[in-house]
N, C-alpha and C. Protein backbone atom coordinates (compact mmCIF):
# COMPACT_ATOMS: atom_id res chain seq x y z
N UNK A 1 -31.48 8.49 7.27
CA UNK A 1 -30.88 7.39 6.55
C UNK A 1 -30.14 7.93 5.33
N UNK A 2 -29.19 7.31 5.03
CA UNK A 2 -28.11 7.80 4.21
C UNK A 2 -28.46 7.11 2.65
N UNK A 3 -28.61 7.64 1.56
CA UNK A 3 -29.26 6.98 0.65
C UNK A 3 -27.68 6.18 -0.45
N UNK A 4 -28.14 5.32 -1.63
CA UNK A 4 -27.05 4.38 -2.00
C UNK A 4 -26.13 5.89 -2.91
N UNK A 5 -26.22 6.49 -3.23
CA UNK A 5 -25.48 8.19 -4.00
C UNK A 5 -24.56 8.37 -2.96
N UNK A 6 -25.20 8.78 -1.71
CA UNK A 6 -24.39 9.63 -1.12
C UNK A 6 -23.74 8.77 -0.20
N UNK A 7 -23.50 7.61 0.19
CA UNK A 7 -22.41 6.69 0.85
C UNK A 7 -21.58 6.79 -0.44
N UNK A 8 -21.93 6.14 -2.06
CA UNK A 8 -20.79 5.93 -2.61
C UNK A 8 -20.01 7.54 -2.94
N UNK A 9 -20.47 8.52 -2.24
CA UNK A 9 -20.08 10.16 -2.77
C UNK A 9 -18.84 10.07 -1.40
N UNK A 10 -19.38 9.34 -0.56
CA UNK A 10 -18.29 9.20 0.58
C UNK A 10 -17.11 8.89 0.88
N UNK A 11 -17.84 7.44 0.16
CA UNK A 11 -16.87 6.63 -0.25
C UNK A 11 -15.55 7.01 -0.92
N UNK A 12 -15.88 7.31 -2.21
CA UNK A 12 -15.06 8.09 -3.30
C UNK A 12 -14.20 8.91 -2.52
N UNK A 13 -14.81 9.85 -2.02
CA UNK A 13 -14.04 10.79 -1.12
C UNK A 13 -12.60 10.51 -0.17
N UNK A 14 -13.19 9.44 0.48
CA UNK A 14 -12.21 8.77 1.32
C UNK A 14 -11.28 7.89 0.93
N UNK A 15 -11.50 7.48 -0.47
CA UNK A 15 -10.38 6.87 -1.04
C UNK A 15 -9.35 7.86 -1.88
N UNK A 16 -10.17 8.89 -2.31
CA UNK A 16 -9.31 10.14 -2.69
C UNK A 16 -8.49 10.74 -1.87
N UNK A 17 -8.71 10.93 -0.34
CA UNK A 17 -7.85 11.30 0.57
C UNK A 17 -6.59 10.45 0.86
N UNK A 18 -7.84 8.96 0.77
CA UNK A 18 -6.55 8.31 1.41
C UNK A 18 -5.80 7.35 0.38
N UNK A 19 -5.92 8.00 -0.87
CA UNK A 19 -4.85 8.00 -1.94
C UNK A 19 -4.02 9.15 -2.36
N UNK A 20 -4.51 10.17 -2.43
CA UNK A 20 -3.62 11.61 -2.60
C UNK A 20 -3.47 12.60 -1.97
N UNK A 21 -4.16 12.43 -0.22
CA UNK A 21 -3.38 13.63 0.79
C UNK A 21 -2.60 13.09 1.32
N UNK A 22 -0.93 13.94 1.00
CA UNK A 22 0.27 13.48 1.33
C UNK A 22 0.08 13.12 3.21
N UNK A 23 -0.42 13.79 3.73
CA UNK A 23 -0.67 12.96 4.88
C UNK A 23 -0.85 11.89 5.72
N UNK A 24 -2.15 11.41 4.44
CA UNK A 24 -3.21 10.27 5.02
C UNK A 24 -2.00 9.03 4.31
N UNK A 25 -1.39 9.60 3.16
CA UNK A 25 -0.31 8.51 2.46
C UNK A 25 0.52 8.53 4.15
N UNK A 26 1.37 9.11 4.60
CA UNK A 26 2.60 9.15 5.11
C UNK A 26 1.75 8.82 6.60
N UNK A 27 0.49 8.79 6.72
CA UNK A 27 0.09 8.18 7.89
C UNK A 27 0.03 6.61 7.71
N UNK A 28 -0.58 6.19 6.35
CA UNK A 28 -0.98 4.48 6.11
C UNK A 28 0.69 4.28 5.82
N UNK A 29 1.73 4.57 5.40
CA UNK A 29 2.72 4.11 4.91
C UNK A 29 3.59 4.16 6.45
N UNK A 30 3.39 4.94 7.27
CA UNK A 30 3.80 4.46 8.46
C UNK A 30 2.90 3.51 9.39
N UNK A 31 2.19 3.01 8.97
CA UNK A 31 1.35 1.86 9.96
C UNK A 31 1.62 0.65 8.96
N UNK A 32 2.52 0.39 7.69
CA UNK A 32 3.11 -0.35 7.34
C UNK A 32 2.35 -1.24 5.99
N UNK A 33 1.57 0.07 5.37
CA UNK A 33 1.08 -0.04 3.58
C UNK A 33 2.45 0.08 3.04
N UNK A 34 2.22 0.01 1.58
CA UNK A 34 2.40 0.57 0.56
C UNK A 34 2.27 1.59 0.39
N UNK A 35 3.05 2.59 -0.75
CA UNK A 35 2.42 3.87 -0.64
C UNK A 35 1.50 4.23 -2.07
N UNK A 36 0.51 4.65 -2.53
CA UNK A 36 -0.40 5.00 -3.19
C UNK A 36 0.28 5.89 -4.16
N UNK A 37 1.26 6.64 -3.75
CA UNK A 37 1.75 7.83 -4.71
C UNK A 37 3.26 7.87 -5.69
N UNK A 38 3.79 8.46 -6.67
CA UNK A 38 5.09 8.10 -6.97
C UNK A 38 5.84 8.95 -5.86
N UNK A 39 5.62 10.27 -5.43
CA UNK A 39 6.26 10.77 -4.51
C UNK A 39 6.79 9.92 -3.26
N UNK A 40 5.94 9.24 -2.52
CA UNK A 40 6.48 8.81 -1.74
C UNK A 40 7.43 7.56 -1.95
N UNK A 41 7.10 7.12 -3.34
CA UNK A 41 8.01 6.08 -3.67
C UNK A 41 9.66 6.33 -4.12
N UNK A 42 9.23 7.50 -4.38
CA UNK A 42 10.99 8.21 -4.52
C UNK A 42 11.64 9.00 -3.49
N UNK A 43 11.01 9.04 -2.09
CA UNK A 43 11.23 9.59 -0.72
C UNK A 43 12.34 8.70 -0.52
N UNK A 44 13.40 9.79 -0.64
CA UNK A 44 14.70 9.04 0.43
C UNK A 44 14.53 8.38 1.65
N UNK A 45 14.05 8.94 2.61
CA UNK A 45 13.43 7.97 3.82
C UNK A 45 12.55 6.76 3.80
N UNK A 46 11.94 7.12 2.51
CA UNK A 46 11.20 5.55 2.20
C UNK A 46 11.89 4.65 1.62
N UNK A 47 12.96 5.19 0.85
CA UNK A 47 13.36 4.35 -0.22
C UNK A 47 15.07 3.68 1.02
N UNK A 48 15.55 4.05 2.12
CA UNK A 48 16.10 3.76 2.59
C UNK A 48 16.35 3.37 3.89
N UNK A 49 14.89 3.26 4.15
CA UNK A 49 14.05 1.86 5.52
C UNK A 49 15.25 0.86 5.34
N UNK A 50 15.35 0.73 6.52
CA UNK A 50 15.85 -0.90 6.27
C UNK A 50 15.28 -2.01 7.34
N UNK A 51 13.53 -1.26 7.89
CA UNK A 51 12.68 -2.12 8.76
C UNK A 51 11.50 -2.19 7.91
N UNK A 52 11.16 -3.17 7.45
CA UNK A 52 9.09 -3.29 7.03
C UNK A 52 8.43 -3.13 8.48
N UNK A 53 6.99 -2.51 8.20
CA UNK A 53 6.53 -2.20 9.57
C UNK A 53 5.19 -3.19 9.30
N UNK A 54 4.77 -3.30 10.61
CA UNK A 54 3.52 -4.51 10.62
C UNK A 54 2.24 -3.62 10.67
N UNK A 55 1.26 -3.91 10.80
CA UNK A 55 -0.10 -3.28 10.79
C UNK A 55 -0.66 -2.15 11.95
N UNK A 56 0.75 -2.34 12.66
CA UNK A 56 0.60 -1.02 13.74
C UNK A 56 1.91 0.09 13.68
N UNK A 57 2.18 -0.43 12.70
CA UNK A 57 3.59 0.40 12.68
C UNK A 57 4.68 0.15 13.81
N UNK A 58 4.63 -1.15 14.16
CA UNK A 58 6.04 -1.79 14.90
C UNK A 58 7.10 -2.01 13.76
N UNK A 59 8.04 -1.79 13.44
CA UNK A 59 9.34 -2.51 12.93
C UNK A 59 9.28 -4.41 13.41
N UNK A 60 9.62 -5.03 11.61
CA UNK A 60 9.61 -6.00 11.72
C UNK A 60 11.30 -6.04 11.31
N UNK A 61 12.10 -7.00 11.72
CA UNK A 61 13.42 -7.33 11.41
C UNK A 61 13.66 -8.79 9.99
N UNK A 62 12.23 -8.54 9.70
CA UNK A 62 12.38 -10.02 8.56
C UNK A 62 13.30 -9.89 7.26
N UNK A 63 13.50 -8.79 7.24
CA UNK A 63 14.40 -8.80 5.73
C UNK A 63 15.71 -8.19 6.29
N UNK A 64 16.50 -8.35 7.75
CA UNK A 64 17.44 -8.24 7.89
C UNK A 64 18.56 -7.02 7.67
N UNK A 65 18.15 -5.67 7.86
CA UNK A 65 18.13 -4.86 7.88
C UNK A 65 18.30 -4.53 5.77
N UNK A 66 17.80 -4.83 4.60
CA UNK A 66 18.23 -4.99 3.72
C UNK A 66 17.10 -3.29 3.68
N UNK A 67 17.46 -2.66 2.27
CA UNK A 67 16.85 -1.79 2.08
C UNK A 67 15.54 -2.27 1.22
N UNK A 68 14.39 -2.79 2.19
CA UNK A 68 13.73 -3.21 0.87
C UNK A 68 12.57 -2.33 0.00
N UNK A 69 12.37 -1.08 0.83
CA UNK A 69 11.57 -0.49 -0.01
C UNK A 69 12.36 0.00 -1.52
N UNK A 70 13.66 0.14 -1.52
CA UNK A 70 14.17 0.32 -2.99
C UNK A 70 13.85 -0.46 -3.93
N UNK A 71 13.86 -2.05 -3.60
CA UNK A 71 13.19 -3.35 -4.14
C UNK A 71 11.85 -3.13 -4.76
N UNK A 72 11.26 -3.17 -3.68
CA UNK A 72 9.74 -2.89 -3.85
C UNK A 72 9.09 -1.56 -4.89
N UNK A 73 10.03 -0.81 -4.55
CA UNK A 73 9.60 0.86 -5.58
C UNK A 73 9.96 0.10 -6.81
N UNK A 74 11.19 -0.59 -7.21
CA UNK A 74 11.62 -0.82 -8.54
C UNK A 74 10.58 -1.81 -9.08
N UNK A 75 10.05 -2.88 -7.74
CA UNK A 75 9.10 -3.83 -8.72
C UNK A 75 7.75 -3.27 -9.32
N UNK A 76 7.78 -1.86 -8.16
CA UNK A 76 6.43 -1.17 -8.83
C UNK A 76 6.12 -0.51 -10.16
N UNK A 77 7.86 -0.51 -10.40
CA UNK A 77 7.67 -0.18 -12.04
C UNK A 77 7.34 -0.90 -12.92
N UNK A 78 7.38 -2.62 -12.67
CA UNK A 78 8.05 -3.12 -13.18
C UNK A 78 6.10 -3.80 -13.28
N UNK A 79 5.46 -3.36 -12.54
CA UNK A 79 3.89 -4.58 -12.51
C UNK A 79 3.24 -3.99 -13.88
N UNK A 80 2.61 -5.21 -14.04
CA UNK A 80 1.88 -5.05 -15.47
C UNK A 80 0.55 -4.70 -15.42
N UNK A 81 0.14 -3.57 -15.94
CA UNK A 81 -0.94 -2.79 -16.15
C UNK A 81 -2.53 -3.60 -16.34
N UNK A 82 -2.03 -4.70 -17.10
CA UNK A 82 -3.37 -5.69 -17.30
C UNK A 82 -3.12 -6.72 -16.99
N UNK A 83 -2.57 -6.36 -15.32
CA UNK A 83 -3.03 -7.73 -14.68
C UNK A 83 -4.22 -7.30 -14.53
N UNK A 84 -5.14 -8.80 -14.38
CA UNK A 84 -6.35 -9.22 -13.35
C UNK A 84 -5.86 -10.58 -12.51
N UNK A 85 -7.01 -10.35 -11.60
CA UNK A 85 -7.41 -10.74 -10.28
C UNK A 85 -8.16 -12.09 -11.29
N UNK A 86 -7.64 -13.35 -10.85
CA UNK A 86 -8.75 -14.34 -10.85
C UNK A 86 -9.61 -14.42 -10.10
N UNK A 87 -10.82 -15.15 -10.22
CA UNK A 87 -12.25 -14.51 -9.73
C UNK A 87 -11.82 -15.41 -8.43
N UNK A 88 -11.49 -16.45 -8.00
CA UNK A 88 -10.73 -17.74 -7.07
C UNK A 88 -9.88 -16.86 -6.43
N UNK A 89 -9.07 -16.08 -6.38
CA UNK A 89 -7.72 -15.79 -6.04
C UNK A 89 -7.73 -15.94 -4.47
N UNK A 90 -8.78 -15.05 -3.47
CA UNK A 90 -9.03 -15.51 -2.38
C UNK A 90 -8.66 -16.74 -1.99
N UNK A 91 -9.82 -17.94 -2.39
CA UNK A 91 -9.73 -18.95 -2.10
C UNK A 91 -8.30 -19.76 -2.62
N UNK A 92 -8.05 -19.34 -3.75
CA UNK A 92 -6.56 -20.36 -3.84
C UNK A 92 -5.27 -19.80 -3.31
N UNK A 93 -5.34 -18.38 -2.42
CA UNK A 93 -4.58 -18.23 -1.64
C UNK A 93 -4.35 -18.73 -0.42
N UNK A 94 -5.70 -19.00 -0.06
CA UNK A 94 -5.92 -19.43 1.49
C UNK A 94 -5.40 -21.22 1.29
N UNK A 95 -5.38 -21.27 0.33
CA UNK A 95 -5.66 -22.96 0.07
C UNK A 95 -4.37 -23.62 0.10
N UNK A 96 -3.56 -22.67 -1.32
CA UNK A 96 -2.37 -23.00 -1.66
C UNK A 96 -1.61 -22.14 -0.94
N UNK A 97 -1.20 -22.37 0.75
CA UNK A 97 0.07 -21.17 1.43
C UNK A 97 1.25 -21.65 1.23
């Protein structure tokens, strides 16, 4: 049995990979994340998609071939550091679509 230390030692681990090995980024950012890093946000090939991909990495045509990861990189500059999460946010997403 795996004790409560060493799952969260795991844990940690696996979010470290799959936040800063350029890999595991350029694997989730092709199955159609976000990308975790500034590098990939200044990747010419990222920054000049002109398909969003869905949760399997199909090409979606919803934004009409527009370049929108350039959009998206610029709004990432642009988010504010102290946002929070209302404790509701779940529920008044599901609520208010």
């Amino acid at each position: 049995m795996i004790d409560k230390a060493s799952k969260a030692d795991v844990a940690y681990k696996f979010i470290e990979y799959a936040s800063h090995d350029l890999g595991a980024i350029k694997l989730r950012v092709g199955a159609g994340t976000f990308p975790a890093d500034y590098k990939t946000l200044a990747d010419k090939d990222f920054l000049n998609s002109t398909t969003a991909k869905d949760g399997e990495g199909k090409p979606i045509a919803y934004f009409g071939g527009q370049k929108i990861n350039e959009v998206l990189a610029q709004a990432s500059k642009n988010a504010d550091p102290h946002f929070r999460n209302i404790i509701f946010s779940v529920y008044a997403s599901r609520v208010f679509r």
